[in-house]
N, C-alpha and C. Protein backbone atom coordinates (compact mmCIF):
# COMPACT_ATOMS: atom_id res chain seq x y z
N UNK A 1 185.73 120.61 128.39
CA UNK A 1 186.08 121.81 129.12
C UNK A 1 185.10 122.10 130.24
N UNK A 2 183.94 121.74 130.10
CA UNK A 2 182.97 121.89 130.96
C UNK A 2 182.72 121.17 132.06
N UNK A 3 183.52 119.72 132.21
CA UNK A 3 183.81 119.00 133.32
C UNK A 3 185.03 119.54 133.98
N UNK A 4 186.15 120.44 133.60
CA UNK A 4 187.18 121.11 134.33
C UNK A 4 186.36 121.86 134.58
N UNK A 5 185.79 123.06 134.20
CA UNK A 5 185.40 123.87 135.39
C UNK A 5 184.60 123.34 136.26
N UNK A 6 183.50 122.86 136.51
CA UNK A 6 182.85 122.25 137.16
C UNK A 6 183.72 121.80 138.49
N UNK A 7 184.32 121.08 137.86
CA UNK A 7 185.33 120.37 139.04
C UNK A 7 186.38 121.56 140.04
N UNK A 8 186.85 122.00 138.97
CA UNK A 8 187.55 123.02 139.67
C UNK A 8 186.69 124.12 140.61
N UNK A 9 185.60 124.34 140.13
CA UNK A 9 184.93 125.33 141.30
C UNK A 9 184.26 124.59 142.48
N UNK A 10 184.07 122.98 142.31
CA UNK A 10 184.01 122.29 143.25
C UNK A 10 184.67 122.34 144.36
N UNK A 11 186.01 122.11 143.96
CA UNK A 11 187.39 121.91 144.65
C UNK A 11 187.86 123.50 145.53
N UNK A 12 187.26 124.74 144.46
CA UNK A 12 187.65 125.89 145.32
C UNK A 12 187.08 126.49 145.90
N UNK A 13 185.60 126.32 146.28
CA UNK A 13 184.51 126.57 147.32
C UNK A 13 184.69 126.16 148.30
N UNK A 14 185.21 126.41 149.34
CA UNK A 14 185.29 125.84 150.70
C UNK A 14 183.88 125.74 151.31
N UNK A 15 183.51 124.96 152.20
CA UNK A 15 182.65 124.71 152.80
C UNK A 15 182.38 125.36 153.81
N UNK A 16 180.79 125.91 154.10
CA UNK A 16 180.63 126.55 155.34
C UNK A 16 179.70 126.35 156.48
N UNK A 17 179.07 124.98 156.12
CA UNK A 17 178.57 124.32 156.63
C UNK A 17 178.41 122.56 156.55
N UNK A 18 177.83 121.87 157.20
CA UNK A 18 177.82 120.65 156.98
C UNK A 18 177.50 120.10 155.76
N UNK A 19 175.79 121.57 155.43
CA UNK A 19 175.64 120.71 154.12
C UNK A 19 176.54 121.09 153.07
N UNK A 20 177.14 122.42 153.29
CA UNK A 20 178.11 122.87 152.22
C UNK A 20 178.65 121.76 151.86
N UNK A 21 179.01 120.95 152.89
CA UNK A 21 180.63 120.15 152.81
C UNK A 21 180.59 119.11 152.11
N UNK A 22 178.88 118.53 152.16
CA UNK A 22 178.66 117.30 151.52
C UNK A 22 178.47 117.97 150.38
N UNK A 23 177.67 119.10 149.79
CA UNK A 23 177.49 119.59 148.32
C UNK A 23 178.94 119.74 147.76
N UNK A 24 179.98 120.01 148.95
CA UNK A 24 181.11 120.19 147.34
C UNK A 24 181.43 118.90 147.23
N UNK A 25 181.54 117.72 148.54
CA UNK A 25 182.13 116.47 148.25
C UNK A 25 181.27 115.96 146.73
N UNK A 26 179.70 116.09 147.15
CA UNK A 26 179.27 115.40 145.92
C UNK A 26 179.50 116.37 144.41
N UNK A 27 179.70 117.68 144.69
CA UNK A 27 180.01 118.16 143.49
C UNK A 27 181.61 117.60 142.80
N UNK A 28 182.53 117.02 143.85
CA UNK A 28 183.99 116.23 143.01
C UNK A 28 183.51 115.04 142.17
N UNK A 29 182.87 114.11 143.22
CA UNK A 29 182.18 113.04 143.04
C UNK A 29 181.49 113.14 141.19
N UNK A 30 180.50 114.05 141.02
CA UNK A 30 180.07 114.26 139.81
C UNK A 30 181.19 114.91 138.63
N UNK A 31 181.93 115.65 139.36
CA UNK A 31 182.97 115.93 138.04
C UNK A 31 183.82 114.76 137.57
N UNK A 32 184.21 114.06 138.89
CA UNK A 32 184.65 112.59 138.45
C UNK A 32 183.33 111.81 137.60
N UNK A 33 182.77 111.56 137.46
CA UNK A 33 181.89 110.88 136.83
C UNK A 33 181.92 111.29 135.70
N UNK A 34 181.79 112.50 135.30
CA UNK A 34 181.66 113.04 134.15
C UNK A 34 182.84 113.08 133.48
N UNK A 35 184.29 113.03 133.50
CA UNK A 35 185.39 112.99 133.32
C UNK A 35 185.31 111.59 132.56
N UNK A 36 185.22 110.81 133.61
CA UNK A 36 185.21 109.58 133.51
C UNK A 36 184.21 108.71 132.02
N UNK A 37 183.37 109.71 132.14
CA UNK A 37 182.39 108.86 130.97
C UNK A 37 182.88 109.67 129.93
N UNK A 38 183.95 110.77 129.77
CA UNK A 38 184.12 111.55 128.52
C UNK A 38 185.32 110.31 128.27
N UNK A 39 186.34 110.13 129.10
CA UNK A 39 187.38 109.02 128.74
C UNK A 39 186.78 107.58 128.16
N UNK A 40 185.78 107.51 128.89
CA UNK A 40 185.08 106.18 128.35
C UNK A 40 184.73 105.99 127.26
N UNK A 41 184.17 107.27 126.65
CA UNK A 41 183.69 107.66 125.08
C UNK A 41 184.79 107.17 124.36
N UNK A 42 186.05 108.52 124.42
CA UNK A 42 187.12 108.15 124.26
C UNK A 42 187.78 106.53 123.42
N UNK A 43 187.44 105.60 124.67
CA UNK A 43 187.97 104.75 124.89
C UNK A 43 187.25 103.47 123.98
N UNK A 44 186.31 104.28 123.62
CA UNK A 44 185.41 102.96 122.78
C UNK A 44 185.62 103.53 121.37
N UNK A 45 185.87 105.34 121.28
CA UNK A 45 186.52 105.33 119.82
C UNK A 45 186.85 105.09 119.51
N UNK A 46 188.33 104.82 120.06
CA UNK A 46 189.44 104.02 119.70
C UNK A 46 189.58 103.00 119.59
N UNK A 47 189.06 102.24 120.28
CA UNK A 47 188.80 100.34 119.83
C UNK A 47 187.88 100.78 118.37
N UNK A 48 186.97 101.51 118.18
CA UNK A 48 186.33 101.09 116.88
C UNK A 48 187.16 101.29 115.69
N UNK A 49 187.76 102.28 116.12
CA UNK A 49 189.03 103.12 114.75
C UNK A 49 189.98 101.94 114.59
N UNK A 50 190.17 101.33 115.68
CA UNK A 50 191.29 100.54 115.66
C UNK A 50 191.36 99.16 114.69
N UNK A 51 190.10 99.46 114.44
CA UNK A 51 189.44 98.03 113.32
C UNK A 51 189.73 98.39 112.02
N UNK A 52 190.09 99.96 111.72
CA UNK A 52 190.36 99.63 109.99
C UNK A 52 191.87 99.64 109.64
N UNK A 53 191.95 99.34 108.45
CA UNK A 53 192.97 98.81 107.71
C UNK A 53 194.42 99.55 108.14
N UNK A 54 194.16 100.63 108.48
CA UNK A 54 195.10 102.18 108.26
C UNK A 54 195.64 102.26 109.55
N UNK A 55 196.04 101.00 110.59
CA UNK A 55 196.15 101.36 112.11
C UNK A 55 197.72 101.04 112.07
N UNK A 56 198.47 101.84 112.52
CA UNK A 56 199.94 101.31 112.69
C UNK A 56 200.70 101.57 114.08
N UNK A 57 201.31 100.90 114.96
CA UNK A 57 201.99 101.24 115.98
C UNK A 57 202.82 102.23 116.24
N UNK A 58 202.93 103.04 117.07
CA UNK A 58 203.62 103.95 117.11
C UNK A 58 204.63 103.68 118.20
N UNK A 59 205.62 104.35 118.20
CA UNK A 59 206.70 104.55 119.51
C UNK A 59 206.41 105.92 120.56
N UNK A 60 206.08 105.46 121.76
CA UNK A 60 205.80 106.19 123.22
C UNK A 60 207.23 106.82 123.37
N UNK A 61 207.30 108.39 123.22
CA UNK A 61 207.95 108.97 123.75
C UNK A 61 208.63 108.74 125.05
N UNK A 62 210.06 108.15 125.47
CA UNK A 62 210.10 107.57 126.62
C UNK A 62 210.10 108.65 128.12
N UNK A 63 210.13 109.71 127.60
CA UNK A 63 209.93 110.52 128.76
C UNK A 63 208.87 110.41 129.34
N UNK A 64 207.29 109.97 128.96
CA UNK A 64 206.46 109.97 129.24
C UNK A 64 206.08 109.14 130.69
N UNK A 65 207.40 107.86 130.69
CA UNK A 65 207.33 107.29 131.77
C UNK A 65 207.89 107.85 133.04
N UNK A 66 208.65 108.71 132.90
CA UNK A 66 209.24 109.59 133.87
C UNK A 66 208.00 110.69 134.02
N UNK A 67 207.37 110.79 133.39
CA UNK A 67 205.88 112.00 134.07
C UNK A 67 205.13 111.10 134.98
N UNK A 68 205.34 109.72 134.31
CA UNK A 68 204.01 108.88 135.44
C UNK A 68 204.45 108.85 136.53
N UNK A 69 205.92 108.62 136.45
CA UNK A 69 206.42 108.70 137.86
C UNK A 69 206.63 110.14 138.53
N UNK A 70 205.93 111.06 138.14
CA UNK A 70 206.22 112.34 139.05
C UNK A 70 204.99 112.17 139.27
N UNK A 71 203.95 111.74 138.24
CA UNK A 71 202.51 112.00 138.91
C UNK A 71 202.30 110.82 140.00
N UNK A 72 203.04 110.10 140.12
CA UNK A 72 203.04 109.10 141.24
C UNK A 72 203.26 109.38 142.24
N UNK A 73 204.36 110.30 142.45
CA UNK A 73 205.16 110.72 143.64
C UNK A 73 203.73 112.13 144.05
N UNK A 74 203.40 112.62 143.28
CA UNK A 74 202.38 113.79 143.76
C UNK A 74 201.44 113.15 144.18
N UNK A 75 200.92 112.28 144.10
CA UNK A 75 199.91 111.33 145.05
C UNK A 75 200.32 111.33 146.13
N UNK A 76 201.30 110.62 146.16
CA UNK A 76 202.50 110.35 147.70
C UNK A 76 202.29 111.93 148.48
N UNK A 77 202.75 112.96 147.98
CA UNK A 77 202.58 113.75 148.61
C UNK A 77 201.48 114.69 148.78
N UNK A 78 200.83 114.39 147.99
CA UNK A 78 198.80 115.11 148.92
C UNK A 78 198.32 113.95 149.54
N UNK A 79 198.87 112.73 149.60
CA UNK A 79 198.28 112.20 150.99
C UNK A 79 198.81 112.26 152.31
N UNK A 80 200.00 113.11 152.10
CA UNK A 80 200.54 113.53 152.87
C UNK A 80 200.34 114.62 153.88
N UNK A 81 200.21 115.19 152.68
CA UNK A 81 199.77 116.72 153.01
C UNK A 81 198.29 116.79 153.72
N UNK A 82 197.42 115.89 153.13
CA UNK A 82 196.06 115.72 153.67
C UNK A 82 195.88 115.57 154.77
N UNK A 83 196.93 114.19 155.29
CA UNK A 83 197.14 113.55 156.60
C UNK A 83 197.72 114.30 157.77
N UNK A 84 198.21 115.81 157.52
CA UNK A 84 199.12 116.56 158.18
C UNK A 84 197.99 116.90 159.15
N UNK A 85 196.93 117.05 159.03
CA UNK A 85 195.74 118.06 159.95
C UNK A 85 194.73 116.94 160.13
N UNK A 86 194.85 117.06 161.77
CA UNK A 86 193.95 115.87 162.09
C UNK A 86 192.50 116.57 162.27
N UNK A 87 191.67 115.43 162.24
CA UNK A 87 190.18 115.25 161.88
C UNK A 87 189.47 116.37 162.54
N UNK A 88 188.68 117.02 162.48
CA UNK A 88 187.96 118.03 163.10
C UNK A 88 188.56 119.26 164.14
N UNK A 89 189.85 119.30 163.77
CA UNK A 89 189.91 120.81 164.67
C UNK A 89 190.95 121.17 163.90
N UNK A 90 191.42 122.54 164.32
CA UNK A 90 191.75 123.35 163.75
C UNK A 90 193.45 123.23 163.48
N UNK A 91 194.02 123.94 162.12
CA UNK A 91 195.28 123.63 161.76
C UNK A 91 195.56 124.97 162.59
N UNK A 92 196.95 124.14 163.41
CA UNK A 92 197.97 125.03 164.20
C UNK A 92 199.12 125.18 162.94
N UNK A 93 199.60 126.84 163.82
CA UNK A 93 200.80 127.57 162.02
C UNK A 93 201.91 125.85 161.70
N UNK A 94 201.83 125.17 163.18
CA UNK A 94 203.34 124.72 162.61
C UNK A 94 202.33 123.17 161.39
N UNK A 95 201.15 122.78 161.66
CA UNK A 95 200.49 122.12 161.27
C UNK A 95 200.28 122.70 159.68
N UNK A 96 200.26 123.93 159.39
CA UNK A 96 200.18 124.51 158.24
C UNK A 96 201.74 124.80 157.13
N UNK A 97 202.41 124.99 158.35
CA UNK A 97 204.17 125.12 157.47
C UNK A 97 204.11 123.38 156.64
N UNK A 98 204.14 122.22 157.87
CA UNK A 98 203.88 120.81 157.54
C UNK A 98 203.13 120.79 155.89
N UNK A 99 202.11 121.61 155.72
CA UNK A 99 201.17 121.14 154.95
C UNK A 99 201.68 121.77 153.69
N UNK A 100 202.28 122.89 153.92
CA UNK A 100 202.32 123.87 153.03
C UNK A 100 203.37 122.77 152.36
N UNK A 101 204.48 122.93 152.86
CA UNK A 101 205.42 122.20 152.24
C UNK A 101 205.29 120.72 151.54
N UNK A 102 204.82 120.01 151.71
CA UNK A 102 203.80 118.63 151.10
C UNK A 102 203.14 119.10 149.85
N UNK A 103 202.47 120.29 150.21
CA UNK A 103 201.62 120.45 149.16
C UNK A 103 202.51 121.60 148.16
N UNK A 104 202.99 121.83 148.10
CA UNK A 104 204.71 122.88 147.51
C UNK A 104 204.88 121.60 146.73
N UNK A 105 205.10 120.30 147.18
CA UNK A 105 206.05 119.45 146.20
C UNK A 105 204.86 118.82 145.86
N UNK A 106 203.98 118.69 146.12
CA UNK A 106 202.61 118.08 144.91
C UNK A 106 202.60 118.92 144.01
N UNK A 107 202.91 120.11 144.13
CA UNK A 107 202.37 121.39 143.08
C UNK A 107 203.59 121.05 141.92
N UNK A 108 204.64 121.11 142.70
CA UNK A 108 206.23 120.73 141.90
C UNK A 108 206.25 119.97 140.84
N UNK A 109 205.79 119.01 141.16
CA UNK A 109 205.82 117.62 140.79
C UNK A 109 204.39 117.52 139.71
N UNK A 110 203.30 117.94 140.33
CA UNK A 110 202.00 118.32 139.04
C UNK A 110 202.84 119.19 137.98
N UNK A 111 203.26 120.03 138.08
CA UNK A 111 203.65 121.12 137.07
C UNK A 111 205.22 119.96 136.36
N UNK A 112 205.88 119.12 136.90
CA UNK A 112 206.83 118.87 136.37
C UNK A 112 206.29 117.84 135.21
N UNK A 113 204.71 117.62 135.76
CA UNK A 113 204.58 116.45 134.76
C UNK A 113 203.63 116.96 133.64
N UNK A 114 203.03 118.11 133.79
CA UNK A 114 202.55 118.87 132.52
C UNK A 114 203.83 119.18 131.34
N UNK A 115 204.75 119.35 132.26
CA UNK A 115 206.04 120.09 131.29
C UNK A 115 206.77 118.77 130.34
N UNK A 116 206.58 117.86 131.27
CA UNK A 116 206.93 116.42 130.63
C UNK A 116 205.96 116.50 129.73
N UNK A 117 204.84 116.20 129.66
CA UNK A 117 204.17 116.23 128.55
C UNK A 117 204.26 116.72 127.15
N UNK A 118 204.11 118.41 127.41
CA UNK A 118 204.98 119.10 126.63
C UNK A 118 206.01 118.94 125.64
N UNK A 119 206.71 118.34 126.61
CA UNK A 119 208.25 117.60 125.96
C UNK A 119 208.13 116.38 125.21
N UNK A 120 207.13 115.31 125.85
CA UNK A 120 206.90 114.50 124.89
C UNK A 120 206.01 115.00 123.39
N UNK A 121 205.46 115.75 123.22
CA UNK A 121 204.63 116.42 122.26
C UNK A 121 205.96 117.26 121.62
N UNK A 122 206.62 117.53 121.93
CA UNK A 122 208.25 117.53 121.07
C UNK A 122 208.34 116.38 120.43
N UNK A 123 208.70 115.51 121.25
CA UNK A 123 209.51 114.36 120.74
C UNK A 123 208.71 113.91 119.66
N UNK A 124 207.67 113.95 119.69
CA UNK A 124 206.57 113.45 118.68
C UNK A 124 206.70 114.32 117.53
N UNK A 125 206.61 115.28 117.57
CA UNK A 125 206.67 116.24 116.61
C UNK A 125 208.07 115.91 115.71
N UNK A 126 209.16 116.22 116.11
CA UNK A 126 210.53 115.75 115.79
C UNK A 126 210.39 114.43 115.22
N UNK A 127 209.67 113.48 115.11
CA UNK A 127 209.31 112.20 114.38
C UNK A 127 208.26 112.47 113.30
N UNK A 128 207.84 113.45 112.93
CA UNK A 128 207.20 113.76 112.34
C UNK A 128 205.71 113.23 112.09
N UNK A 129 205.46 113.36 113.79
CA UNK A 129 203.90 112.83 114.09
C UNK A 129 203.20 113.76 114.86
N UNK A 130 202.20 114.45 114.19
CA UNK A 130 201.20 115.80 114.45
C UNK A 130 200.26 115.15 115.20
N UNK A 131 199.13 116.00 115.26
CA UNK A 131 197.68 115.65 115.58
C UNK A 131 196.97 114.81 114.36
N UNK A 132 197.25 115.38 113.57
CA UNK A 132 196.56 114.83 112.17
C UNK A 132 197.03 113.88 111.38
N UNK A 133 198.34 113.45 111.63
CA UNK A 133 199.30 112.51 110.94
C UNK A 133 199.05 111.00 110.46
N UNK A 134 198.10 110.47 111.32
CA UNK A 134 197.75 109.45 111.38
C UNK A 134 196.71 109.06 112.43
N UNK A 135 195.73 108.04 112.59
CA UNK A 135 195.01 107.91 113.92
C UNK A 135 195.46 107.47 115.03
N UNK A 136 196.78 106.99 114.97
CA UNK A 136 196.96 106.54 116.51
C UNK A 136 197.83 107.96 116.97
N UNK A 137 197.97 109.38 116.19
CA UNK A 137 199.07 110.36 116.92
C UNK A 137 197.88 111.13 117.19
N UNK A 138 196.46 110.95 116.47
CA UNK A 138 195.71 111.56 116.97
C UNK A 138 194.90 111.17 118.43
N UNK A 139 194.65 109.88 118.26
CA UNK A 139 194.00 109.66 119.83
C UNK A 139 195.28 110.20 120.99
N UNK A 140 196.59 109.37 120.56
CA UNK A 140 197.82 110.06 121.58
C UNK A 140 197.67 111.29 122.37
N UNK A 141 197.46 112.37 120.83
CA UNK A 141 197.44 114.10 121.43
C UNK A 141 196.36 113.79 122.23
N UNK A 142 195.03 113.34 121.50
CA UNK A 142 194.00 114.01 122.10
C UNK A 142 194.03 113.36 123.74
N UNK A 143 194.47 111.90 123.84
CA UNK A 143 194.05 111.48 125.14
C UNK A 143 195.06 112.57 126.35
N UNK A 144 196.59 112.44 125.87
CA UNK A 144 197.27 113.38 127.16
C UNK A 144 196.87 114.41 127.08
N UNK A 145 196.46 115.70 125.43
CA UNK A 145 196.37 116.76 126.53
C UNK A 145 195.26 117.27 126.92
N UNK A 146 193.96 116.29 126.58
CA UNK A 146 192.68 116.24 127.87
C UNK A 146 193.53 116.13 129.19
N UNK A 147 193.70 114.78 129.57
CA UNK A 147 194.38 114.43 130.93
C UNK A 147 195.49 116.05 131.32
N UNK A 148 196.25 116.28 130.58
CA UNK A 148 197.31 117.76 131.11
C UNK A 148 195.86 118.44 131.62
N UNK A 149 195.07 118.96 130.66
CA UNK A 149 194.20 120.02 130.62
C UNK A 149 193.29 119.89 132.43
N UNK A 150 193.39 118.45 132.62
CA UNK A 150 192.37 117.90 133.50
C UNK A 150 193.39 118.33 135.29
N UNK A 151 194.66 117.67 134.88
CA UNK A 151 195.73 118.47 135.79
C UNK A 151 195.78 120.19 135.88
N UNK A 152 196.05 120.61 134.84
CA UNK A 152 196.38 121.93 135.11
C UNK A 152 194.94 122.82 135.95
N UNK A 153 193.55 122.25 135.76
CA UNK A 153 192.85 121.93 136.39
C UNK A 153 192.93 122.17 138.17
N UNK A 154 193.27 121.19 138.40
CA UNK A 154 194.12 120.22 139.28
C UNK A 154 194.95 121.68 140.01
N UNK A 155 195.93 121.51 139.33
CA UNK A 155 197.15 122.77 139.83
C UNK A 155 196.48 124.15 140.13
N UNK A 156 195.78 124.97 139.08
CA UNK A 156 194.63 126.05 139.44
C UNK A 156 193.92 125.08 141.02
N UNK A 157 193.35 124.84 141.11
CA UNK A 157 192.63 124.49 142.32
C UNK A 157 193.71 124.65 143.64
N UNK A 158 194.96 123.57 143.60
CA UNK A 158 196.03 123.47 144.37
C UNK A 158 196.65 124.58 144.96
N UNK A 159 196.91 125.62 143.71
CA UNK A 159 197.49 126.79 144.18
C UNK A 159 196.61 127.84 145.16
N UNK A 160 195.33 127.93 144.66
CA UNK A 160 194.06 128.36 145.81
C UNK A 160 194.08 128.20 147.40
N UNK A 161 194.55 126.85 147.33
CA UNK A 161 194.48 125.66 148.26
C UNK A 161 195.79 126.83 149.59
N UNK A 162 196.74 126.63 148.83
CA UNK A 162 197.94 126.85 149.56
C UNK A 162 198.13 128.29 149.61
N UNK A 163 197.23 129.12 148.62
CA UNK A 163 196.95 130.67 149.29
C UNK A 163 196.24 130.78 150.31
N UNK A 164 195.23 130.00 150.51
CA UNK A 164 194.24 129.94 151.75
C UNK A 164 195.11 129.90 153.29
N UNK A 165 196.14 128.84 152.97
CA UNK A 165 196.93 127.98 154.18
C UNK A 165 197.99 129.05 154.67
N UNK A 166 198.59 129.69 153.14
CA UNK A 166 199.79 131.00 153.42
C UNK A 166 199.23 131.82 153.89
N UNK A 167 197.53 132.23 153.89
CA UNK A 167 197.14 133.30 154.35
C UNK A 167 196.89 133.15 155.84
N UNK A 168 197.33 132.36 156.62
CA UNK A 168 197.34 131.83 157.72
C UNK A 168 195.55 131.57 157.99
N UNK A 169 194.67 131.32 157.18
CA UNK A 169 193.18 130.32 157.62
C UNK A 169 193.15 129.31 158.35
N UNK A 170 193.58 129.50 159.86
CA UNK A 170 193.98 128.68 160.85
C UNK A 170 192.51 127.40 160.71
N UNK A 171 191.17 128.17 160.65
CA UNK A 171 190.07 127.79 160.68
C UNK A 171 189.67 126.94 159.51
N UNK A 172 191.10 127.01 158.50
CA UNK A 172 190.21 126.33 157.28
C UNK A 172 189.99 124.82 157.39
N UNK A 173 188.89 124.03 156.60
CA UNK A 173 188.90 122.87 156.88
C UNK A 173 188.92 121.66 156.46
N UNK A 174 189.42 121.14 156.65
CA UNK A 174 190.28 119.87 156.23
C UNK A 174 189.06 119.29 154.72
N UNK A 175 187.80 119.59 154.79
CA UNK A 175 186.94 118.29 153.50
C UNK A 175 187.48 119.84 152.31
N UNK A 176 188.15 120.85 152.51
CA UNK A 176 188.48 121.34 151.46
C UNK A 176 189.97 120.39 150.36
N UNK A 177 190.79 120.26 151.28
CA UNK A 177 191.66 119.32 150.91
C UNK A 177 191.90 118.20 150.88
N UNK A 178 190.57 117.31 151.70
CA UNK A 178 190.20 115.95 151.47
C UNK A 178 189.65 115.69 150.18
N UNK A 179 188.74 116.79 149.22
CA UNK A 179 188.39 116.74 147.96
C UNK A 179 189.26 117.48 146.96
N UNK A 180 190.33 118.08 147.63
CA UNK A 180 191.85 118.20 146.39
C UNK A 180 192.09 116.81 146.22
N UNK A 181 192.42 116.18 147.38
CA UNK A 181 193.18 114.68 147.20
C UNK A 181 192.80 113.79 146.48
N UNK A 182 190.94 113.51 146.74
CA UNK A 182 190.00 113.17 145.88
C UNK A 182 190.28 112.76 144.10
N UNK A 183 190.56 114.16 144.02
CA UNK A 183 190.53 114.64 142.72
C UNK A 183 192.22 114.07 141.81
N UNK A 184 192.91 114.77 143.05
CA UNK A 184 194.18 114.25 142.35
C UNK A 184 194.50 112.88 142.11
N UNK A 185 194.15 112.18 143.46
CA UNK A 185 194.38 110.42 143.07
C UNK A 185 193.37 109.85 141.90
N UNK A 186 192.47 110.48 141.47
CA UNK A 186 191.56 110.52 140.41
C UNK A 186 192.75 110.73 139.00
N UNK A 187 193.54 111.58 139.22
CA UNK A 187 193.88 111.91 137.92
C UNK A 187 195.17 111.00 137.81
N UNK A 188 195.81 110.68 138.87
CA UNK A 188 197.02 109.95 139.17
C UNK A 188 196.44 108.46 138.41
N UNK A 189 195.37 107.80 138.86
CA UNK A 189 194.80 106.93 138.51
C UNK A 189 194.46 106.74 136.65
N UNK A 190 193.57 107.77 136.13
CA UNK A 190 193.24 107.54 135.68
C UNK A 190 194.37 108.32 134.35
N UNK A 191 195.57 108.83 134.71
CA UNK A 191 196.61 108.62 133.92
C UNK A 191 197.79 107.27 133.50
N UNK A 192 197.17 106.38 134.49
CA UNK A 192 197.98 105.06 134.59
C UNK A 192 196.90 103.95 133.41
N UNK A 193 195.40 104.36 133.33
CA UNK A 193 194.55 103.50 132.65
C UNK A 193 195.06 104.21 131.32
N UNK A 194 195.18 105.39 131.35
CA UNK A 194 195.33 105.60 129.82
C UNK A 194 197.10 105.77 129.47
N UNK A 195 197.81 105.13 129.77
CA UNK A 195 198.91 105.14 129.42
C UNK A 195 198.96 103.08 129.28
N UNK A 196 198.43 102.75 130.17
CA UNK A 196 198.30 101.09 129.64
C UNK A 196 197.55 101.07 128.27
N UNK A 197 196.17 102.30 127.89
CA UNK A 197 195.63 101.86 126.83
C UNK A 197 196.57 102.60 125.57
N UNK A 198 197.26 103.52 125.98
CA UNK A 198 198.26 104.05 125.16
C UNK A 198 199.42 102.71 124.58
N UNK A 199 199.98 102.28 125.87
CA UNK A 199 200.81 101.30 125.27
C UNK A 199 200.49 100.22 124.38
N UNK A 200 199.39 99.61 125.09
CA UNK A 200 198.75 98.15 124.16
C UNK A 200 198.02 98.32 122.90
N UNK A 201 197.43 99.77 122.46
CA UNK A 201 196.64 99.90 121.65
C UNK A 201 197.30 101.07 120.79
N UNK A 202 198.11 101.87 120.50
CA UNK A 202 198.62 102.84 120.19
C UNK A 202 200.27 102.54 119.39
């Protein structure tokens, strides 16, 4: 929990100077790191658990592949959205409608794939596989709804993002939403490593 906030107040400090700009870049930079070595932990639990007797395969909720693909498409569109406002000067309104809307369907599309989640944590349930049921429904829960938790994250930050832009902040500046993007292709990413270690090991 303490690497989401971190990150998230990274992401919603706008910068007000040069060095601001590099302190929040390196403040994403470190929440990624730290994210990253909590999954890593993670990731070596589970290979060790995976050694005793009691390990059985489970079946992947198939909706789950339809979330990867929304969180795919929300990549697509915050690099979009990023790319809308060119390098060092200032976003003009129609430069901001552009952005707004890009970043409207990243938000869409983040929130469609928390809800997918959700839904797969149905489907699981309805099979009669909890948190506690066994060890592979437990790493399951625990790995997606870190990763949701790490998005919704993500979405809190986003929505900030696009109050700033609605509030017409003609002046605002672009390394604020160069380290949304940061962050999101971070999570886009590192929901694709743990859905390969979901499939092969789970």
């Amino acid at each position: 929990m303490s690497s989401i906030t971190q990150t998230q107040a990274s992401l919603v400090s706008p910068p007000r100077s040069t060095t601001g700009s590099e302190a929040s870049r390196s403040g994403i930079w470190v929440g990624v790191f730290a994210i990253t070595m909590s999954f890593a932990a993670l990731s070596s639990a589970l290979y060790v658990r995976q050694g005793s007797g009691d390990w059985s395969h489970i079946t992947v909720p198939s909706v789950i592949y339809l979330n990867t693909l929304a969180l795919i498409l929300s990549s697509g569109t915050m690099e979009i959205a990023r790319r809308t406002k060119p390098r060092d000067t200032e976003l003009t309104p129609t430069a901001v409608g552009v952005s707004l809307a890009w970043l409207a369907a990243t938000l869409g599309f983040g929130m469609a794939f928390v809800a997918g989640q959700c839904f797969a944590w149905r489907q699981l349930a309805s099979q009669g596989l909890y948190l506690a049921t066994n060890p592979n429904s437990s790493f399951l829960y625990v790995f997606t709804a870190l990763h949701a938790l790490h998005v919704l994250a993500g979405i809190a930050a986003l929505v900030f993002i696009i109050g700033r832009l609605a509030g017409s902040h003609l002046t605002y500046r672009r390394r604020l939403l160069d380290n949304m993007a940061i962050y999101w292709h971070f999570m886009g990413v590192l929901w694709l490593y743990l859905l390969f270690l979901i499939r092969t090991n789970l």
